[in-house]
C-alpha atoms as a PDB file:
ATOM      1  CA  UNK A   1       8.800  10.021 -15.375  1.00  0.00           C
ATOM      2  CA  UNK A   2      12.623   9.773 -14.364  1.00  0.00           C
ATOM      3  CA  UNK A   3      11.649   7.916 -11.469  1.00  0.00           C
ATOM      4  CA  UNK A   4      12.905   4.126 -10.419  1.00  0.00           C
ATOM      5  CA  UNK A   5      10.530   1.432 -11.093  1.00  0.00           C
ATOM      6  CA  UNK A   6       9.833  -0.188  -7.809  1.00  0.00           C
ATOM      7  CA  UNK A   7       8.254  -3.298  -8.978  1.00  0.00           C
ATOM      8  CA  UNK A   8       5.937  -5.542 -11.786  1.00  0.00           C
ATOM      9  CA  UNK A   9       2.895  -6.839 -10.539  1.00  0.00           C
ATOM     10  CA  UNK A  10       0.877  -9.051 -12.300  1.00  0.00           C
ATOM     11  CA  UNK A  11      -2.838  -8.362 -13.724  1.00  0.00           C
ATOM     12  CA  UNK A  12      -4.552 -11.912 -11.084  1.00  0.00           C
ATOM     13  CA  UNK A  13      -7.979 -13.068 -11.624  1.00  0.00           C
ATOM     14  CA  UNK A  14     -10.676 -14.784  -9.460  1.00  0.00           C
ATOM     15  CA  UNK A  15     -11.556 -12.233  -7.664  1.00  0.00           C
ATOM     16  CA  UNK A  16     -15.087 -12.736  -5.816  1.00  0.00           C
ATOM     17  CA  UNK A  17     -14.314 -10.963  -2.733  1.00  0.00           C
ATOM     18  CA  UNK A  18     -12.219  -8.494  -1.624  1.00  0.00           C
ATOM     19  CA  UNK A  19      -9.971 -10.605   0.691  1.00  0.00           C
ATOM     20  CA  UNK A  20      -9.226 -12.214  -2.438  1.00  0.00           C
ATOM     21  CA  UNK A  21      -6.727  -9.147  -3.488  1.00  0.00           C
ATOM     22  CA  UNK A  22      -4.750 -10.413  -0.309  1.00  0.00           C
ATOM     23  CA  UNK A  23      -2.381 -12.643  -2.926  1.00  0.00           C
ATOM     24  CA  UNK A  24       0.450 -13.060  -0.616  1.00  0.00           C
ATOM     25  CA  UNK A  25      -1.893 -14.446   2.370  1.00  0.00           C
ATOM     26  CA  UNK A  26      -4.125 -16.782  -0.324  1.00  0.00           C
ATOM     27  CA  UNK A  27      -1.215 -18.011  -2.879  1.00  0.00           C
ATOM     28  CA  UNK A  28       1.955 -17.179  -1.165  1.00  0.00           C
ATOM     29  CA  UNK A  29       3.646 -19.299  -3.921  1.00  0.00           C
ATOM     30  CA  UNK A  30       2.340 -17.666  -6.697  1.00  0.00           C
ATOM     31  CA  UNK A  31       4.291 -15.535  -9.529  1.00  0.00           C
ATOM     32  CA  UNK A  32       2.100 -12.350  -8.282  1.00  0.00           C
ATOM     33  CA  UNK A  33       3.297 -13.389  -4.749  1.00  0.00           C
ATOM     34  CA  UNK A  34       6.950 -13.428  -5.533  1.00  0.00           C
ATOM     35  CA  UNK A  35       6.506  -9.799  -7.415  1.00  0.00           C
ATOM     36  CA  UNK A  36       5.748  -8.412  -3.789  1.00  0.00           C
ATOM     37  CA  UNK A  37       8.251  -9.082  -2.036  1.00  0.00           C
ATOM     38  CA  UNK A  38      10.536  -8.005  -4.976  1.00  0.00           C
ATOM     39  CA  UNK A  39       8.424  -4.974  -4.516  1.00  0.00           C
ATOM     40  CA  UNK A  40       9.298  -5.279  -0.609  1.00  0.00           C
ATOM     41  CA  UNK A  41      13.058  -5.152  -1.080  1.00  0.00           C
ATOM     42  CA  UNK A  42      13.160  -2.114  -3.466  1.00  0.00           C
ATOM     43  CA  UNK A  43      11.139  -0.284  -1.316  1.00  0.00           C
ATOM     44  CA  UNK A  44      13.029  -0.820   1.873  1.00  0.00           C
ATOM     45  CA  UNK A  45      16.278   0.169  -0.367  1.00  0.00           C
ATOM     46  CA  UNK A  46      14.747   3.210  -1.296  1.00  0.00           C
ATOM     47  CA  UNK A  47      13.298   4.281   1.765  1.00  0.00           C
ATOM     48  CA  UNK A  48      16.737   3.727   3.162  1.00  0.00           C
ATOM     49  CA  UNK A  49      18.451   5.716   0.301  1.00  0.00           C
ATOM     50  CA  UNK A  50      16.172   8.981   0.096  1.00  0.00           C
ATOM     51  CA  UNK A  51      16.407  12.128   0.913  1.00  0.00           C
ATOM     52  CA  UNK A  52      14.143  11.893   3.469  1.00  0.00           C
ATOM     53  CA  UNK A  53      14.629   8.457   5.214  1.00  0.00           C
ATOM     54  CA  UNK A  54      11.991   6.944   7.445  1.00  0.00           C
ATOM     55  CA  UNK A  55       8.838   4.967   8.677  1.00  0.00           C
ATOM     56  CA  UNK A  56       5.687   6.626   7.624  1.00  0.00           C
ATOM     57  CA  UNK A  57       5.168   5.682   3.574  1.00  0.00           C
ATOM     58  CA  UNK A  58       2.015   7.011   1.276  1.00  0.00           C
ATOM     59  CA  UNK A  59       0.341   4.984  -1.152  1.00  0.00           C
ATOM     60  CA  UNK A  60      -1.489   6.660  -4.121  1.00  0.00           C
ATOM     61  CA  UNK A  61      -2.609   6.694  -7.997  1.00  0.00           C
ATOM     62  CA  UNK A  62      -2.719   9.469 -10.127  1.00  0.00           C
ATOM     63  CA  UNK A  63      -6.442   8.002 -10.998  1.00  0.00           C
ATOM     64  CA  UNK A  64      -8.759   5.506  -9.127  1.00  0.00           C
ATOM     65  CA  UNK A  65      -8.653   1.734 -10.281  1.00  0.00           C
ATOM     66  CA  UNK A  66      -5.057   1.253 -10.448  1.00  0.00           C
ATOM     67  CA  UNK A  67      -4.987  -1.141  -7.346  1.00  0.00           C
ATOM     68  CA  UNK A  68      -3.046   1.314  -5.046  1.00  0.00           C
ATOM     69  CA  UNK A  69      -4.991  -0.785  -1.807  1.00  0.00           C
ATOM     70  CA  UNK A  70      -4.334  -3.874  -3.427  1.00  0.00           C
ATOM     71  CA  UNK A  71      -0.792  -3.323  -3.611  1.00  0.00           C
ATOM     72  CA  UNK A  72      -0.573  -1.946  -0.053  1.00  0.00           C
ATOM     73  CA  UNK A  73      -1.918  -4.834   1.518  1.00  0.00           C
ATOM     74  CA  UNK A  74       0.038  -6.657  -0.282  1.00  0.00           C
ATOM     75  CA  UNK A  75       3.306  -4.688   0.808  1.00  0.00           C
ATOM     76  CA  UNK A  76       2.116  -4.612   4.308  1.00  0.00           C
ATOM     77  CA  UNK A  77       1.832  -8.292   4.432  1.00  0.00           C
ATOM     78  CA  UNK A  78       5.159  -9.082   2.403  1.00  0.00           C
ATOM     79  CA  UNK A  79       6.700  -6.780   4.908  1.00  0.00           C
ATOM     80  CA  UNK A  80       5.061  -8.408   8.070  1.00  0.00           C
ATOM     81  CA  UNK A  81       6.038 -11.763   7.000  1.00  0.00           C
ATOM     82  CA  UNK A  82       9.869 -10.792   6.646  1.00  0.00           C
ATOM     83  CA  UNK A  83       9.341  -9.779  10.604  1.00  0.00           C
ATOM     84  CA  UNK A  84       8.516  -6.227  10.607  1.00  0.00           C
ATOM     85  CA  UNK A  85       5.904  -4.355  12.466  1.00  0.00           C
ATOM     86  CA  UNK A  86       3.910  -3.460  10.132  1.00  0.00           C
ATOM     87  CA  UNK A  87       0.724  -0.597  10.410  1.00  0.00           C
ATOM     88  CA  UNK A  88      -1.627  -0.521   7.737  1.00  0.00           C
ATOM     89  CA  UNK A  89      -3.828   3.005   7.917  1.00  0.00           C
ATOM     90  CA  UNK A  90      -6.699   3.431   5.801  1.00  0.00           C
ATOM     91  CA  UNK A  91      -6.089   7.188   5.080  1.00  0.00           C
ATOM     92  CA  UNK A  92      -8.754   7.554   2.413  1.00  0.00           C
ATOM     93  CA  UNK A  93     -11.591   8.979   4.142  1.00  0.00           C
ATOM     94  CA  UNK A  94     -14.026   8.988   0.917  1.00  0.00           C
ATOM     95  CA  UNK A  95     -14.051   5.255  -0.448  1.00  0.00           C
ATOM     96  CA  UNK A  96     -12.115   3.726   2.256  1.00  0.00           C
ATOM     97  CA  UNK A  97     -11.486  -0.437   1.599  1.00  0.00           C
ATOM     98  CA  UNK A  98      -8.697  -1.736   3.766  1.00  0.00           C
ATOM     99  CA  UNK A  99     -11.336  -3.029   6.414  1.00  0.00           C
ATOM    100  CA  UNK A 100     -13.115  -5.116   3.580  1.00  0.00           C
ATOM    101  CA  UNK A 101      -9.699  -6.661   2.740  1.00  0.00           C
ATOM    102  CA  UNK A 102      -8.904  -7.820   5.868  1.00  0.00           C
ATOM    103  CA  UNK A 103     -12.704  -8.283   7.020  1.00  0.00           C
ATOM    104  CA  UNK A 104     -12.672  -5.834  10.086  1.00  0.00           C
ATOM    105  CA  UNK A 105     -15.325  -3.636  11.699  1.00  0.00           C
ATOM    106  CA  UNK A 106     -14.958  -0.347  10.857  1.00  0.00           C
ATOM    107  CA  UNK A 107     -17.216   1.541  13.369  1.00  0.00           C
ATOM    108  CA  UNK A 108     -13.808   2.866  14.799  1.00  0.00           C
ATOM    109  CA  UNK A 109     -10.867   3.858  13.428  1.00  0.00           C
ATOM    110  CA  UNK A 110      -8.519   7.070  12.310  1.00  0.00           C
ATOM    111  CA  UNK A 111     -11.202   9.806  12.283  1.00  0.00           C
ATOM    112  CA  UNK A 112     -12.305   8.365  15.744  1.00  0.00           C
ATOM    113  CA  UNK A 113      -8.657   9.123  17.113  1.00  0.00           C
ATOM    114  CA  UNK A 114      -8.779  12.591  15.253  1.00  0.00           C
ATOM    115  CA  UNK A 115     -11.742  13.439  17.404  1.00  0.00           C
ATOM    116  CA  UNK A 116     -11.792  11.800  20.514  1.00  0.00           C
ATOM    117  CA  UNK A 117      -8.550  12.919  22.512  1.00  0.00           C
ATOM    118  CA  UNK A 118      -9.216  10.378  25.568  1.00  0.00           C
ATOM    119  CA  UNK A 119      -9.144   7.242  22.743  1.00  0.00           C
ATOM    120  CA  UNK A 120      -5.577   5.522  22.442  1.00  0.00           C
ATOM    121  CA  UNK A 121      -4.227   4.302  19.331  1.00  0.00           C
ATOM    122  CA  UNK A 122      -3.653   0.934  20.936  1.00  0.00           C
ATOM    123  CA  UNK A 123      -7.495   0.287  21.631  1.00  0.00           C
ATOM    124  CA  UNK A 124      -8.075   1.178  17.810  1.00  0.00           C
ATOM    125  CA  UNK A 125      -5.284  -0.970  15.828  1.00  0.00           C
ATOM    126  CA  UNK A 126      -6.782  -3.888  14.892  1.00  0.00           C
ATOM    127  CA  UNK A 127      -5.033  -7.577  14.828  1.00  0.00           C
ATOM    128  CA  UNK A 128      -4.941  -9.422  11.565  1.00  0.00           C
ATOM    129  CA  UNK A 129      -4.256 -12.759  10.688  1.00  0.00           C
ATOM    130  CA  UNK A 130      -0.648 -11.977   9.252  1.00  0.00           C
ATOM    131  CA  UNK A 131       1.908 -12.185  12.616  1.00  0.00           C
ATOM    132  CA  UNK A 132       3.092  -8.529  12.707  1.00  0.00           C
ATOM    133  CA  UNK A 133       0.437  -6.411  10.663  1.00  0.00           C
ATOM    134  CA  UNK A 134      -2.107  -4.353  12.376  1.00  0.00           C
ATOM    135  CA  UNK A 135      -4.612  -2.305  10.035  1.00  0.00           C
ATOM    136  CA  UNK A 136      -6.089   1.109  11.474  1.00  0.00           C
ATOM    137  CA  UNK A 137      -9.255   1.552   9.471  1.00  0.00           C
ATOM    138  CA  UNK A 138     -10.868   4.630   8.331  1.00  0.00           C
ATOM    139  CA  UNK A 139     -13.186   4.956  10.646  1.00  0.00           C
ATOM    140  CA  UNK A 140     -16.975   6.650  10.421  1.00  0.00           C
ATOM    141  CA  UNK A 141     -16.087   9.147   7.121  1.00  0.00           C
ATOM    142  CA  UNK A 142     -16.178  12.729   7.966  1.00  0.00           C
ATOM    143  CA  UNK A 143     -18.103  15.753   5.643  1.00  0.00           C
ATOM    144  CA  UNK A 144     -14.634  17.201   6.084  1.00  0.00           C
ATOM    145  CA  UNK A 145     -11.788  14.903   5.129  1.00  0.00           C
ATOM    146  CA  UNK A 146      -8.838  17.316   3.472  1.00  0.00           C
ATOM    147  CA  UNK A 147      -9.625  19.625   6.419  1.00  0.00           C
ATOM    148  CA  UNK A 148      -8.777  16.528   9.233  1.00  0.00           C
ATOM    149  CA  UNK A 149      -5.884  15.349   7.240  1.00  0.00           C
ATOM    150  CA  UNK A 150      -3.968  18.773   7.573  1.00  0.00           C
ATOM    151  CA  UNK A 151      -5.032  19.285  11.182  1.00  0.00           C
ATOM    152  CA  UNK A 152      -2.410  18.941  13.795  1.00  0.00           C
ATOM    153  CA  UNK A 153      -3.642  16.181  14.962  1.00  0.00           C
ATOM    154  CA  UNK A 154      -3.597  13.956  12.611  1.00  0.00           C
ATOM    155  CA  UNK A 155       0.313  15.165  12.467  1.00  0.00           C
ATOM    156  CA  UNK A 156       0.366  13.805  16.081  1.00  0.00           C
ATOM    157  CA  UNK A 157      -1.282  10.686  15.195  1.00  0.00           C
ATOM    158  CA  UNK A 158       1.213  10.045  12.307  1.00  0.00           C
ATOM    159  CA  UNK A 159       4.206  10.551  15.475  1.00  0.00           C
ATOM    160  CA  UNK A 160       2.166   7.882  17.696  1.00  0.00           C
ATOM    161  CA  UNK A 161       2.046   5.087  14.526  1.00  0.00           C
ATOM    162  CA  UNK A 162       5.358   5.718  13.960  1.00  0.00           C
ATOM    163  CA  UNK A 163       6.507   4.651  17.758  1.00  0.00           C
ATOM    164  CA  UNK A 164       4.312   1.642  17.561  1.00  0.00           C
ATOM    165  CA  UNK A 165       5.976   0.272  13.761  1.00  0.00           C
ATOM    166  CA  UNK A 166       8.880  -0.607  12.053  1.00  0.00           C
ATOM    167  CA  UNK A 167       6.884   0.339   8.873  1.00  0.00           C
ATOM    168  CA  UNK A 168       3.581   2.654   8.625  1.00  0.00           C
ATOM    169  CA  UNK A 169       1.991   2.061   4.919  1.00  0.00           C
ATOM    170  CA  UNK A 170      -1.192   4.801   4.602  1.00  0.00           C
ATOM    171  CA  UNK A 171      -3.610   4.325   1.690  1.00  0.00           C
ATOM    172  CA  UNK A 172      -4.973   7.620  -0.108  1.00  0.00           C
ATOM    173  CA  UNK A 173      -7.185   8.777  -2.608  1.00  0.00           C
ATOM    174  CA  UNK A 174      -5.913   9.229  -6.315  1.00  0.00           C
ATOM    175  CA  UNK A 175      -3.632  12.538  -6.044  1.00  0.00           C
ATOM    176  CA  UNK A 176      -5.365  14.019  -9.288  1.00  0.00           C
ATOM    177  CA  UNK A 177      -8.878  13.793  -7.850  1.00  0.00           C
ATOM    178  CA  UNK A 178      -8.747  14.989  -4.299  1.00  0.00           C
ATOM    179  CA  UNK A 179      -6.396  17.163  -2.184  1.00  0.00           C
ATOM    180  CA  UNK A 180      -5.784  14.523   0.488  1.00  0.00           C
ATOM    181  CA  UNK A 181      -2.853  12.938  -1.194  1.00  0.00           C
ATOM    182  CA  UNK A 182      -1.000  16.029  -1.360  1.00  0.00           C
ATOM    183  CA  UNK A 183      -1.945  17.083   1.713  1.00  0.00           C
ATOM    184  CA  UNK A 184      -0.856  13.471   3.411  1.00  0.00           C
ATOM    185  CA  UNK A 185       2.406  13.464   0.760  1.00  0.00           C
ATOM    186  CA  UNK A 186       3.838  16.217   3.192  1.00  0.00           C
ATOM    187  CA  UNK A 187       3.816  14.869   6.122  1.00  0.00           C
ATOM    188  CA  UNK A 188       5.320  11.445   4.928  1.00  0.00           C
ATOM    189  CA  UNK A 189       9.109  10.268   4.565  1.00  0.00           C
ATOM    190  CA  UNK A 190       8.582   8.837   1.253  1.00  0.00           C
ATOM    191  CA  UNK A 191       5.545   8.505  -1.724  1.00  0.00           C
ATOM    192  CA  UNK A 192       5.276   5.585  -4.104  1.00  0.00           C
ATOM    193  CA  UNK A 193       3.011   6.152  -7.344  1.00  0.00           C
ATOM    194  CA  UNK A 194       0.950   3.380  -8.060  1.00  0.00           C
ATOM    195  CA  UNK A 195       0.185   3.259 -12.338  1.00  0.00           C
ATOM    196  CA  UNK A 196      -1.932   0.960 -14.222  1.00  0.00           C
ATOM    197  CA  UNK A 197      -0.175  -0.936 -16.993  1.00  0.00           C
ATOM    198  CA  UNK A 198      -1.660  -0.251 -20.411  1.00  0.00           C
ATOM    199  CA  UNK A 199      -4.525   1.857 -18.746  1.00  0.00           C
ATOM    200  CA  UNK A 200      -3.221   5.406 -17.467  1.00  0.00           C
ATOM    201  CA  UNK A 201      -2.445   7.675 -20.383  1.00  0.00           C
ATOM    202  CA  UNK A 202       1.256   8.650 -19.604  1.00  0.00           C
ATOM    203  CA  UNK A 203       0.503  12.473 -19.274  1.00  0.00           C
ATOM    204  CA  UNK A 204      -1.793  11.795 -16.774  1.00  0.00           C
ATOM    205  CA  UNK A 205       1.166   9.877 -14.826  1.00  0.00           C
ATOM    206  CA  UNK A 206       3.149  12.614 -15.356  1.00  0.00           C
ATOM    207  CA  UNK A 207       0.929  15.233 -13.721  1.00  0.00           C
ATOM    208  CA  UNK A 208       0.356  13.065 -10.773  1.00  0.00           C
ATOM    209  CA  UNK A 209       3.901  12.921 -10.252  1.00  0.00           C
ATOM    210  CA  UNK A 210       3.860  17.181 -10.447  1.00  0.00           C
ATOM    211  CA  UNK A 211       1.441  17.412  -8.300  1.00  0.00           C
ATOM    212  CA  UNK A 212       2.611  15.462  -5.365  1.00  0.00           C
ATOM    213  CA  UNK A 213       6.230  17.345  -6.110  1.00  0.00           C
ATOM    214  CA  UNK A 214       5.039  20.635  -6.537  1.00  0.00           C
ATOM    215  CA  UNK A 215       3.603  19.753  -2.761  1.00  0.00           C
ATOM    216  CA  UNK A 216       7.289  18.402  -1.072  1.00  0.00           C
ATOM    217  CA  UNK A 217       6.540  14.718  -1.984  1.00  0.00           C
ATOM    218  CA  UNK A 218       9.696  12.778  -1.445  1.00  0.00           C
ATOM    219  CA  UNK A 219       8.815  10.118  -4.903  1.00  0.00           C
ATOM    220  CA  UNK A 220      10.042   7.032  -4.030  1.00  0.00           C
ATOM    221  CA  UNK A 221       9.684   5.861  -7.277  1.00  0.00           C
ATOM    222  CA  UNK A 222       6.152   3.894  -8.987  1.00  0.00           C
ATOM    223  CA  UNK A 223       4.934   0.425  -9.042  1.00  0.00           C
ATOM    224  CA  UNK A 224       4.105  -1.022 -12.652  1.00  0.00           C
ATOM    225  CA  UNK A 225       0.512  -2.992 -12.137  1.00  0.00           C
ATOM    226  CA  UNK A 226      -1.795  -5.120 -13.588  1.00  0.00           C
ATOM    227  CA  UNK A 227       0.722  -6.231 -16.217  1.00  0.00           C
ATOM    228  CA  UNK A 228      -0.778  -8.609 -18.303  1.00  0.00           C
ATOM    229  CA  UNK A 229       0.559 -12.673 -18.319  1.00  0.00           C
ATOM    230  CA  UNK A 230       1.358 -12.309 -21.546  1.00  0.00           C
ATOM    231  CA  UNK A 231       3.627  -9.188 -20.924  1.00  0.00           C
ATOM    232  CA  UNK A 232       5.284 -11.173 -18.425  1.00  0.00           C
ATOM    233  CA  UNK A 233       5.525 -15.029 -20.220  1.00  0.00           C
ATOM    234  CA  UNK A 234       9.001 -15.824 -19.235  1.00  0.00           C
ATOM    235  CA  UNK A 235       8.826 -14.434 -15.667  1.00  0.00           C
ATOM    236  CA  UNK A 236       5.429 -17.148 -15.343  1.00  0.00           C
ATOM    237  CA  UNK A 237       7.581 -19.880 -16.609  1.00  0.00           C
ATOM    238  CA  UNK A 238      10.413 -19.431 -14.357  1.00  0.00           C
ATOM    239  CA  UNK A 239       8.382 -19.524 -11.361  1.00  0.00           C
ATOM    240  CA  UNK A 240       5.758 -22.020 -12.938  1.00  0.00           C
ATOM    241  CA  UNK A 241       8.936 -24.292 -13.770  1.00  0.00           C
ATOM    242  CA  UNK A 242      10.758 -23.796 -10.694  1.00  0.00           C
ATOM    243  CA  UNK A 243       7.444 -24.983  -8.508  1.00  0.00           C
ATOM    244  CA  UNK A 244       6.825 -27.687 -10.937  1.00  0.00           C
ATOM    245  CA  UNK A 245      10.671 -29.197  -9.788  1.00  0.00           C
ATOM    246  CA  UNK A 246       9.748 -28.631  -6.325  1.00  0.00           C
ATOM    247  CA  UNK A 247       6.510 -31.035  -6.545  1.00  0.00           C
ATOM    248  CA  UNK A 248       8.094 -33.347  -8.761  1.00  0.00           C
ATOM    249  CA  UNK A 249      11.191 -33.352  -6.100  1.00  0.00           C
ATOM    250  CA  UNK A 250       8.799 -34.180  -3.399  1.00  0.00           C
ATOM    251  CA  UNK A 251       6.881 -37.171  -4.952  1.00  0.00           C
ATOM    252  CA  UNK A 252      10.472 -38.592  -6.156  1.00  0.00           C
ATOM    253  CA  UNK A 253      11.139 -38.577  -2.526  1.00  0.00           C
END
């Protein structure tokens, strides 16, 4: 793809729920844990280094069930924790998920501020448990959702998260199956590709990356995920061993 890999994650199991995704908030120790904040730093360097430096980053997949939401709330969160402001905004108005993640209402949200001029943004970002990370849900889904994504107001909306963040992370549908990614692509400093390691057929990578370019997507570069443990055996053992001193340290203490 002649674009910079951004980071490894690993393929983690267990999940029963979908706060369970949120690795960095449930096993902050973990090998998958450390991979996100490796993730973190690359992403903040190339933000920083792009043609098109700033705030407001898109999330997507060339195809759905590559963990693009996982890995964004996982980003958001490795983020927060370093102490950055941090906006989560659940952009996908067809299978939206962030609120499940963080187990938030969603009666209100984005397509509420889209429509109702006299709502604020601040009566709409919700607080999470992570110190510094706010999500702004969906909100009720609309029959209409490229159409409010390219409206002017959701341009304006973009310019109000902005003032409010250090960082702005917005989830999307796949870019290959709906116009919204494009659409959202444009109006963002910076896209990272999310692919699914030994599941998405290379050409199929390929034309998500052409599509979002042939649009004015800044590529940031892609995130590797789901990589199995056996891919990944030495980078478990490090991090395995490594903890293993650290316990052993503190009953020899």
């Amino acid at each position: 793809l002649s674009l910079p890999l951004l980071g490894s994650i690993f393929r983690f199991r267990s999940v029963k729920d979908p706060r369970d995704h949120l690795i960095l908030a449930k096993h902050s120790r973990s090998p998958s844990a450390e991979a996100y904040r490796i993730l973190r730093t690359n992403v903040e360097f190339a933000a920083l280094g792009s043609r098109n430096p700033g705030k407001l980053l898109l999330v997507t997949s060339a195809v759905p069930q590559e963990g693009k939401t996982t890995t964004l709330a996982n980003l958001g969160i490795a983020m927060a924790q370093a102490g950055k402001r941090v906006i989560l905004a659940d952009t996908d108005l067809r299978r939206p998920s962030l609120h499940r993640f963080f187990n938030l209402p969603n009666d209100v949200g984005l397509t509420s501020l889209l429509l109702e001029k006299e709502l604020a943004v601040d009566r709409v970002l919700l607080d999470t448990e992570v110190e510094g990370l706010k999500v702004l849900t969906s909100g009720p889904l609309p029959p209409n959702p490229a159409e409010l994504l390219d409206s002017p107001q959701m341009g304006g909306l973009l310019h109000q998260l902005e003032e409010q963040a250090d960082t702005v992370l917005c989830d999307s549908p796949p870019c290959l199956m709906m116009a919204d990614a494009g659409i959202l692509s444009s109006r963002v400093s910076g896209t990272i590709l999310i692919i699914g390691a030994g599941e998405t057929r290379s050409e199929i990578c390929q034309r998500g990356k052409d599509a979002l370019e042939r649009l004015g997507a800044n590529v940031l570069g892609v995130v590797l995920n789901k990589l199995s443990a056996k891919s990944s055996s030495g980078y478990y053992y490090y991090y395995s061993e490594d903890g293993e001193r650290r316990r052993h340290r503190r009953r020899t203490d």
